[in-house]
Protein backbone atom coordinates (compact mmCIF):
# COMPACT_ATOMS: atom_id res chain seq x y z
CA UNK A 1 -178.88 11.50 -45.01
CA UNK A 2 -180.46 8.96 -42.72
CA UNK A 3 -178.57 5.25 -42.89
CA UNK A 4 -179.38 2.06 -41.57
CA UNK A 5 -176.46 0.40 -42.77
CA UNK A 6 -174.59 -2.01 -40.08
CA UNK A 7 -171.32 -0.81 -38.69
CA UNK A 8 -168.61 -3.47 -39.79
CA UNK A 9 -167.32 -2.94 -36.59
CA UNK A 10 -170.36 -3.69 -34.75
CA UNK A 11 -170.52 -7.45 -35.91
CA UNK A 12 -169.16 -10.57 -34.96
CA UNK A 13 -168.45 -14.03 -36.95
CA UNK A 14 -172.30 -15.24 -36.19
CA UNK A 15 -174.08 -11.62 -37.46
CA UNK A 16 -171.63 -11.25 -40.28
CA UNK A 17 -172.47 -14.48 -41.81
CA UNK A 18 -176.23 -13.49 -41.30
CA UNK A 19 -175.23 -10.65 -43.07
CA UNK A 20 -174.11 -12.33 -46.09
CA UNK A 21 -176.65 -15.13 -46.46
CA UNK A 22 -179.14 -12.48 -46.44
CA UNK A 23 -177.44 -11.62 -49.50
CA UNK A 24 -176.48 -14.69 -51.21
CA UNK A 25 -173.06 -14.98 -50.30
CA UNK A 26 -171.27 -17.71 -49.27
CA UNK A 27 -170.93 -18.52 -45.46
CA UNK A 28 -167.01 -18.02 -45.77
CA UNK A 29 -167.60 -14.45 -47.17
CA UNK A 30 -167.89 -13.40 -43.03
CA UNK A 31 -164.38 -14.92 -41.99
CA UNK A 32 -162.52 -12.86 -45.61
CA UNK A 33 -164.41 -9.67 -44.82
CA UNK A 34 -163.25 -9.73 -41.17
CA UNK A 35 -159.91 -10.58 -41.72
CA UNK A 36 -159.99 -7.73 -44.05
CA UNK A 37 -160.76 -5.27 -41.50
CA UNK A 38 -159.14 -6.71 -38.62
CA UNK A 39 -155.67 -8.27 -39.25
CA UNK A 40 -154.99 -6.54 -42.66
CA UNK A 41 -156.30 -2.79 -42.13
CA UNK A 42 -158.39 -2.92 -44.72
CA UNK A 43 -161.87 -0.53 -44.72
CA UNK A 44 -162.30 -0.04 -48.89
CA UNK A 45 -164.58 -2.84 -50.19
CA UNK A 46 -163.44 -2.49 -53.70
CA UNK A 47 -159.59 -3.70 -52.05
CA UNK A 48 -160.94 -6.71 -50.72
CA UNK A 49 -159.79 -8.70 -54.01
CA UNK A 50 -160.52 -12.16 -52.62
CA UNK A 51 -164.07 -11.37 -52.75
CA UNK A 52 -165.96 -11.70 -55.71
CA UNK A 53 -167.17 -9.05 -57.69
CA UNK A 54 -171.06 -9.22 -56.07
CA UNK A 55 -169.72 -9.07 -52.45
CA UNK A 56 -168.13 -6.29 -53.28
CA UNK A 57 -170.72 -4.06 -54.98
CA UNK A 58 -172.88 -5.46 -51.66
CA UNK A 59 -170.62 -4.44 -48.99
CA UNK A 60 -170.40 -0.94 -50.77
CA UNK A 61 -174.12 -0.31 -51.19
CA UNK A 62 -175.57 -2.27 -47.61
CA UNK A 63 -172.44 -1.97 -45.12
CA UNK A 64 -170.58 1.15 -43.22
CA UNK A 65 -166.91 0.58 -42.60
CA UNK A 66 -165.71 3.65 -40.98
CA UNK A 67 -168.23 5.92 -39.43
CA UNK A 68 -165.57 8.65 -37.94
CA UNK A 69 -163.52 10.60 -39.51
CA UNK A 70 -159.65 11.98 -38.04
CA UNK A 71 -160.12 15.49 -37.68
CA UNK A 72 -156.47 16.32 -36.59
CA UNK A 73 -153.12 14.21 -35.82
CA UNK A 74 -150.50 14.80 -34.07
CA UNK A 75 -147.65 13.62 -33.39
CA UNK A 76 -145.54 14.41 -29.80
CA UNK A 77 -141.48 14.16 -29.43
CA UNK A 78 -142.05 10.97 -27.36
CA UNK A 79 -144.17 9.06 -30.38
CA UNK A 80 -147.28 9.67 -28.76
CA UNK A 81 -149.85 10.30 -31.52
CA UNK A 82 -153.20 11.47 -31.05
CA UNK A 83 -156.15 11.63 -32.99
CA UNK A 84 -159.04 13.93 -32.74
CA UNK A 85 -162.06 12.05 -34.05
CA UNK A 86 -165.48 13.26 -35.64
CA UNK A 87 -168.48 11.10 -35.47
CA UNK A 88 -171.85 11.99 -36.78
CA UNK A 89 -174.90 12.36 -35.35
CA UNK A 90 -177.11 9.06 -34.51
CA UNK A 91 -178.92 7.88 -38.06
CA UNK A 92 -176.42 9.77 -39.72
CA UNK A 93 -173.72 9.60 -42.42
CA UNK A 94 -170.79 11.19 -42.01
CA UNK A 95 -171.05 15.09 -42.73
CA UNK A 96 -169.05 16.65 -45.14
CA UNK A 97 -168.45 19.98 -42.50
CA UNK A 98 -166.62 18.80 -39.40
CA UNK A 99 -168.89 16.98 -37.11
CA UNK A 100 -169.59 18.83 -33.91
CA UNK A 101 -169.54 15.34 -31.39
CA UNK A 102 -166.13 14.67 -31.09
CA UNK A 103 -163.61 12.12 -29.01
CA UNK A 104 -159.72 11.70 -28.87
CA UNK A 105 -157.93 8.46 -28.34
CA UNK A 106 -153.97 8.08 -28.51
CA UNK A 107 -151.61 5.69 -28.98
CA UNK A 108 -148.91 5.32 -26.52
CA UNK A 109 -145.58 3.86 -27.49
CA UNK A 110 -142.76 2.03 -25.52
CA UNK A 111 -140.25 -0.39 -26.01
CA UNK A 112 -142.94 -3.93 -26.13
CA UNK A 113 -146.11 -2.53 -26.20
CA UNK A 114 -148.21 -0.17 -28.30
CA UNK A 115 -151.06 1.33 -26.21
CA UNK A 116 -154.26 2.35 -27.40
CA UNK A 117 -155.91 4.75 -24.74
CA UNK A 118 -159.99 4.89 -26.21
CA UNK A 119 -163.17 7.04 -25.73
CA UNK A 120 -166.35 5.21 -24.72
CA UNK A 121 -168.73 8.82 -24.28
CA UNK A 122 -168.99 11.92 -26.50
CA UNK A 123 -167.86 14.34 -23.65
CA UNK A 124 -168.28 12.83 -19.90
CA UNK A 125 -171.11 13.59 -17.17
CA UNK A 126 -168.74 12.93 -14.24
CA UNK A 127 -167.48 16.63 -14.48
CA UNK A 128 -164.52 16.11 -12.58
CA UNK A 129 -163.08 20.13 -11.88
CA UNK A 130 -159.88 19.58 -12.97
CA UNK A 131 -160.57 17.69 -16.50
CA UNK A 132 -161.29 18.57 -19.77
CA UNK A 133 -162.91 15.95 -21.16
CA UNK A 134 -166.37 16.66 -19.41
CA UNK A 135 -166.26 20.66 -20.38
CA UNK A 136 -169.51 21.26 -21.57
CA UNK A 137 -171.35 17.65 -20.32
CA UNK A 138 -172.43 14.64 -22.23
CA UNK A 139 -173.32 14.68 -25.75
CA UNK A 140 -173.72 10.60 -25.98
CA UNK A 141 -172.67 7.04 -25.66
CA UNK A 142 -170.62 5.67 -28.30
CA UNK A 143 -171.71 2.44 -29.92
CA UNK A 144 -169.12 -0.36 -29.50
CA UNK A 145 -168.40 0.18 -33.39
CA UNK A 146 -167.18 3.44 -32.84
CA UNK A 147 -165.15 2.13 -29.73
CA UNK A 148 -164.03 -0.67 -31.83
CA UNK A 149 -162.99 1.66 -35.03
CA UNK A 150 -161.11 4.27 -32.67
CA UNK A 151 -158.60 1.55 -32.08
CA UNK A 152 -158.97 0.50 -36.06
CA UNK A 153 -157.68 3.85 -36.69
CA UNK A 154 -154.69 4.33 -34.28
CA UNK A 155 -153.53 0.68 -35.65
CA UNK A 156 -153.11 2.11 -39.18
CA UNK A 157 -151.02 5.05 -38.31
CA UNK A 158 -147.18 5.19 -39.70
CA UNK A 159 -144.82 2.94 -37.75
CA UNK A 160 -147.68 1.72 -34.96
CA UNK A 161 -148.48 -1.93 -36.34
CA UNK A 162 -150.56 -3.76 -33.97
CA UNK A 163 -151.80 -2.52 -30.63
CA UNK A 164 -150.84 -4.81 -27.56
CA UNK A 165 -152.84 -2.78 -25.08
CA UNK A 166 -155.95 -1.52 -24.63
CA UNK A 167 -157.11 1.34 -21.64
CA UNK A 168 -160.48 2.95 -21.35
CA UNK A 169 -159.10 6.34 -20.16
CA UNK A 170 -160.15 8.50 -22.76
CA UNK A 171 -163.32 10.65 -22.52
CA UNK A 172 -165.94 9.35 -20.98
CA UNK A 173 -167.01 7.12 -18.19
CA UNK A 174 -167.41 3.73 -19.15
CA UNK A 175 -169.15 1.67 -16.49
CA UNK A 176 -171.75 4.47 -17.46
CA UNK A 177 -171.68 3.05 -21.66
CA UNK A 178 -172.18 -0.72 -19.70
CA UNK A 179 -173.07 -2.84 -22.71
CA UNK A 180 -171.36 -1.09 -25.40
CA UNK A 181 -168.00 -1.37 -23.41
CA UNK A 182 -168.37 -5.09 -22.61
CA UNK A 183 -169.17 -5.70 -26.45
CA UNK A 184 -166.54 -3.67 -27.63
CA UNK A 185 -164.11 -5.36 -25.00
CA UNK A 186 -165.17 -9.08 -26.69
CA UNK A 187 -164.49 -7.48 -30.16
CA UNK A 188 -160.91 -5.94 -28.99
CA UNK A 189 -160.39 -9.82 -27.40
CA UNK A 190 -161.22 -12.27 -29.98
CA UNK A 191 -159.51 -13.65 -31.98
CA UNK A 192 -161.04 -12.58 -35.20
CA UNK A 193 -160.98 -8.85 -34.23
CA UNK A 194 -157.30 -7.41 -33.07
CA UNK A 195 -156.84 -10.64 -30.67
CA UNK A 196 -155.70 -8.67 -27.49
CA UNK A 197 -155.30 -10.44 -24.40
CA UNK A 198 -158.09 -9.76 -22.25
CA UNK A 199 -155.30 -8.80 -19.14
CA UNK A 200 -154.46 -6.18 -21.43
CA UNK A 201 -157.29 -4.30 -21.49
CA UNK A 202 -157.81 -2.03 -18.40
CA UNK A 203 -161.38 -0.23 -18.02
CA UNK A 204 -160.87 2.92 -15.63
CA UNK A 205 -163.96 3.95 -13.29
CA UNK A 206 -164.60 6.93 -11.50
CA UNK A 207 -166.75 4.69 -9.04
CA UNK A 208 -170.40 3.43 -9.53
CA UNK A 209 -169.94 0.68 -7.02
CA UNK A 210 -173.51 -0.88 -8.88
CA UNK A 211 -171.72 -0.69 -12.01
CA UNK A 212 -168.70 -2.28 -10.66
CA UNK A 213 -170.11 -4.96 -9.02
CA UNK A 214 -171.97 -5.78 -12.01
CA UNK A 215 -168.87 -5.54 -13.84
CA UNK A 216 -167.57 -8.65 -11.63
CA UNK A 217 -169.71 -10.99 -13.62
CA UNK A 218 -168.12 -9.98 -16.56
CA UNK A 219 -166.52 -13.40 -18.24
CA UNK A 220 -163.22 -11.81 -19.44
CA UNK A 221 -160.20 -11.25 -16.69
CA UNK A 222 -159.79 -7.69 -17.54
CA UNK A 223 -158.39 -5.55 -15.13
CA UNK A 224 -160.35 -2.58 -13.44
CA UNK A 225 -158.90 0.73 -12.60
CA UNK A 226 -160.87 3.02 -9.94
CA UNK A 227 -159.80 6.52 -10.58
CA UNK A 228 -159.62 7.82 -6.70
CA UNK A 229 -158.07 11.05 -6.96
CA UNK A 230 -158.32 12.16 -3.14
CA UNK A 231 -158.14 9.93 -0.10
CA UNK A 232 -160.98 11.72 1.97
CA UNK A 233 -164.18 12.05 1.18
CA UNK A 234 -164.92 15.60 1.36
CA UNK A 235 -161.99 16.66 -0.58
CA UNK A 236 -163.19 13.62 -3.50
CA UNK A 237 -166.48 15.82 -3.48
CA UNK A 238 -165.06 18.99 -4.31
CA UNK A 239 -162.87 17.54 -7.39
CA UNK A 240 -165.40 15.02 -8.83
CA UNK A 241 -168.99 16.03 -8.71
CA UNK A 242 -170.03 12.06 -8.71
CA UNK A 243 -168.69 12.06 -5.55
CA UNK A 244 -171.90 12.93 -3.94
CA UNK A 245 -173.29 9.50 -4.87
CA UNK A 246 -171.19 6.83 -3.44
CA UNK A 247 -168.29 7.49 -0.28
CA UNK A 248 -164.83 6.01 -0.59
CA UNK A 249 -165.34 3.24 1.64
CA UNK A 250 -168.76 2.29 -0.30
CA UNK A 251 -166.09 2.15 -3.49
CA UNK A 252 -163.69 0.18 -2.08
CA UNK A 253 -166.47 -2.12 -0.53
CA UNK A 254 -167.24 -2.64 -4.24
CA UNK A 255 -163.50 -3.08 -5.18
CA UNK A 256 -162.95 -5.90 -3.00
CA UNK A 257 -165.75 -7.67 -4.63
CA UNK A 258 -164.14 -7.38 -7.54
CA UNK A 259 -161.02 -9.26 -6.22
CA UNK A 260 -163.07 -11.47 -4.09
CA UNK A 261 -165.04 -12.83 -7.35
CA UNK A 262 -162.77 -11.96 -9.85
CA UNK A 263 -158.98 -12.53 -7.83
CA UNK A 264 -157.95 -9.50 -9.83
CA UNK A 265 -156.25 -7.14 -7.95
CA UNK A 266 -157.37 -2.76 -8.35
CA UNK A 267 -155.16 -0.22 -9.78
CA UNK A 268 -155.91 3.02 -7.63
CA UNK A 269 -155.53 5.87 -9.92
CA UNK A 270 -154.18 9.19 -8.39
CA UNK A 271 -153.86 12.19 -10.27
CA UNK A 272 -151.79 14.40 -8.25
CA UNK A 273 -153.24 18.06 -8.18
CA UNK A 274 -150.30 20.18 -6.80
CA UNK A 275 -151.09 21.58 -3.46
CA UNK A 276 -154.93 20.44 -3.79
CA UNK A 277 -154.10 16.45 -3.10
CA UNK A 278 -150.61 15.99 -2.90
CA UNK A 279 -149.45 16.78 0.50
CA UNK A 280 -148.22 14.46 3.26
CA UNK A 281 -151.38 13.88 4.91
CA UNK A 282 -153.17 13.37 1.66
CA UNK A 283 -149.94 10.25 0.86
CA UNK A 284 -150.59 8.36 4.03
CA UNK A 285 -154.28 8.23 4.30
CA UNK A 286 -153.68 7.14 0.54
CA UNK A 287 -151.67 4.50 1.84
CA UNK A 288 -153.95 3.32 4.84
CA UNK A 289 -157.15 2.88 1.98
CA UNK A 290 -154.59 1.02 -0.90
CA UNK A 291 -153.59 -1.44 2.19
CA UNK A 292 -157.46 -2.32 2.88
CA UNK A 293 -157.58 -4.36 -0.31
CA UNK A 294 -155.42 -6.10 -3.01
CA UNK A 295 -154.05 -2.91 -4.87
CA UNK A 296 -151.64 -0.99 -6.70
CA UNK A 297 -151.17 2.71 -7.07
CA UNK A 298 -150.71 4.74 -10.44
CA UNK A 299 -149.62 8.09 -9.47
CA UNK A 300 -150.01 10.74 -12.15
CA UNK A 301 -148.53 13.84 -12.28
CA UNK A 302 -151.16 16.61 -13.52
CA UNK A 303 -151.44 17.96 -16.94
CA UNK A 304 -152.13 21.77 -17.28
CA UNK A 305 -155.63 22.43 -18.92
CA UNK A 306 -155.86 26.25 -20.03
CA UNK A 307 -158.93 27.92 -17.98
CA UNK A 308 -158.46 25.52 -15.14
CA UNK A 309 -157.04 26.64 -11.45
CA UNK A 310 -155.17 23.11 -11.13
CA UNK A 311 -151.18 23.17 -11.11
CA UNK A 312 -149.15 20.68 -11.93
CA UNK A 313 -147.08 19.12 -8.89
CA UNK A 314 -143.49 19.24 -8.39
CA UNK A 315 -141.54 16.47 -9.03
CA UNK A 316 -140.11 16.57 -5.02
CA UNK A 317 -143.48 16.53 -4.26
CA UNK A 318 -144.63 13.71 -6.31
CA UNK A 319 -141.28 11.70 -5.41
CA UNK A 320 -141.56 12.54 -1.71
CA UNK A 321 -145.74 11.52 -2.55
CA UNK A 322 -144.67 7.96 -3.44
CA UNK A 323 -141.75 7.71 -0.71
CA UNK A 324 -144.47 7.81 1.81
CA UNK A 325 -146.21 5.09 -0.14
CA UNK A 326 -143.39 3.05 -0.39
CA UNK A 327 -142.73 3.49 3.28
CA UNK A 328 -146.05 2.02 3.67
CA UNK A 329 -145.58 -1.39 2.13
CA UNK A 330 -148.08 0.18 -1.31
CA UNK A 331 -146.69 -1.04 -4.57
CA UNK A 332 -147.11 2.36 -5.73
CA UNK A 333 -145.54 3.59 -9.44
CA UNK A 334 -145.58 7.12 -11.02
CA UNK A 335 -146.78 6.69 -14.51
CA UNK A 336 -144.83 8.95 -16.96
CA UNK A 337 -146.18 11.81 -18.52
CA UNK A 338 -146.44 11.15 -21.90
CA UNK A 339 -147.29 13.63 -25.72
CA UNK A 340 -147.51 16.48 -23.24
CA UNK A 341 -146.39 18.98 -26.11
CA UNK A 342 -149.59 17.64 -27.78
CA UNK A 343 -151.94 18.17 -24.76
CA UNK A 344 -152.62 14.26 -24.87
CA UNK A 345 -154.16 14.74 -21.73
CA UNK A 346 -157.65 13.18 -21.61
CA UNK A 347 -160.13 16.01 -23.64
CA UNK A 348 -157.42 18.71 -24.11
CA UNK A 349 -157.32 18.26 -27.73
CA UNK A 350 -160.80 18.63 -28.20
CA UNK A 351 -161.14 21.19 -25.59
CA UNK A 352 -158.46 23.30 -27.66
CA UNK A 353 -160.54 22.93 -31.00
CA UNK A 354 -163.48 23.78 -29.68
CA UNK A 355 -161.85 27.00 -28.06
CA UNK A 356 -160.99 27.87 -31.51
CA UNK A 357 -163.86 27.71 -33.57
CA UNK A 358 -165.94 29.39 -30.84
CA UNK A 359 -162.90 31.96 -31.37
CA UNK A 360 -163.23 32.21 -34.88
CA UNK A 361 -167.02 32.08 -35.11
């Protein structure tokens, strides 16, 4: 059944009280109803009790407040939880069968923070070899609702409470889902939605240097992570098909842009492939490109996808990896692996139900 309901999550203050006068309702309906959703957790209408009895009955016939629905949840040793999320197709309510476009996001714990890690694409048209989340291409943008409601949902699990952190790492490529991101991003921000601080919300690229200059004119101080991967350019073509389209110099042309106009420094990410990208040679040419501009270095150690060649590195590898960059003068960290017994790497959990129902069909 066809819907052109708004998404709660797609509106702000201004089109929320637009929303309501076109209804009658009074202009302070707009701040209750998003203080509903936002700092209380709330997605019933008929719970919103300071609302009279007619704004009720309206948001229940004219509004949608959650357009996915968790399809699985789990739950790693480390408090990782991760949630497998069905969305329906464009135009659509919900379906009653499990949806067939589907994105993860997780929620990352630690002793001060509570890290939301988001989709912005059903699937991922980068294709990089050694990831999951493009198996099988791109099957659509997400609006910045859906972004929006992924975090909405990993804020109501048991024991999280609110999320400090935002990171566009999930499936997808986001500088590729350009306006939806940036609104989603204002929603995440404000003060009226979940109020994070705008230097807590990192948006991961696997390099469109347009897209990332573009990105520099973006009024928020965000900060921008450029997923790298290999440190010469033939070996970047091989693991990430977008490759082909822009060298590593061209993306680090781009990147210093970004500090130039934005004086936020890059995060190099480095997923560490063993014996495809970790060697010594691979650690200082690494090094020579992170000292070319204002950057750190994430180094993170591969997560097994079943079906794919790629190993997982050593840790004397990976220690002896950042050693080098140390050496160096990088400020270079190796991000923990985290809800491994969960596959929380990015499109595993989807990759694994899909393997199944093509099994059982």
């Amino acid at each position: 059944m066809a819907t052109d309901q708004p998404h709660v999550f797609d509106l702000d203050p201004a089109s929320m009280q637009a929303w309501c006068a076109a209804r009658g309702l009074p202009k302070f309906s707009a701040a209750q109803i998003l203080d509903w959703v936002y700092a209380k957790g709330v997605g019933d209408p008929t719970a919103m009790t300071n609302l009279s009895k007619a704004a009720r009955a309206a948001l229940t016939d004219g509004m949608t407040f959650v357009r996915g629905r968790p399809l699985r949840h789990q739950v790693a040793t480390d408090g990782t939880q991760k949630i497998l999320m069905g969305w329906p197709d464009e135009g659509e309510l919900l379906p009653m069968a499990e949806p067939s476009r589907q994105t993860e996001c997780v929620m990352i714990p630690s002793e001060d923070r509570r890290t939301a890690c988001i989709s912005s694409q059903v699937g991922c048209p980068v294709g990089c070899r050694f990831c999951a989340s493009g198996i099988g291409g791109l099957d659509g943008n997400l609006t910045a609702g859906q972004i929006v409601e992924q975090v909405w949902h990993l804020s109501r699990l048991e024991g999280v409470g609110r999320i400090s952190n935002i990171v566009f790492m999930g499936m997808g490529e986001p500088l590729a889902n350009y306006n939806a991101v940036i609104a989603a991003i204002r929603t995440l921000h404000a003060e009226w939605g979940f109020g994070i601080s705008a230097r807590k919300i990192t948006v991961s690229t696997v390099g469109l240097p347009a897209a990332i200059r573009k990105f520099c004119s973006f009024e928020l101080p965000v900060t921008l992570a450029l997923s790298l991967h290999a440190p010469f350019d033939d070996l970047r073509r091989e693991i990430i098909p977008w490759a082909e389209y822009s060298t590593i110099a061209e993306l680090l042309e781009a990147c210093q842009e970004w500090f130039d106009r934005t004086g936020r420094e890059i995060t190099l990410e480095y997923i560490l492939l063993g014996r495809v990208n970790d060697r010594p040679e691979h650690a200082h040419e690494l090094a020579r490109l992170a000292r070319t501009l204002r950057a750190n270095v994430n180094l993170i150690r591969y997560n097994e996808v079943q079906g794919m060649p790629y190993e997982r590195p050593s840790s004397e590898d990976v220690l002896g990896f950042q050693e080098i960059l140390r050496t160096k003068g990088v400020n270079v960290h190796i991000r923990a692996s985290r809800g491994r017994d969960i596959a929380a790497a990015c499109g595993q959990l989807r990759h694994e139900s899909m393997r199944r129902d093509q099994s059982a069909a």
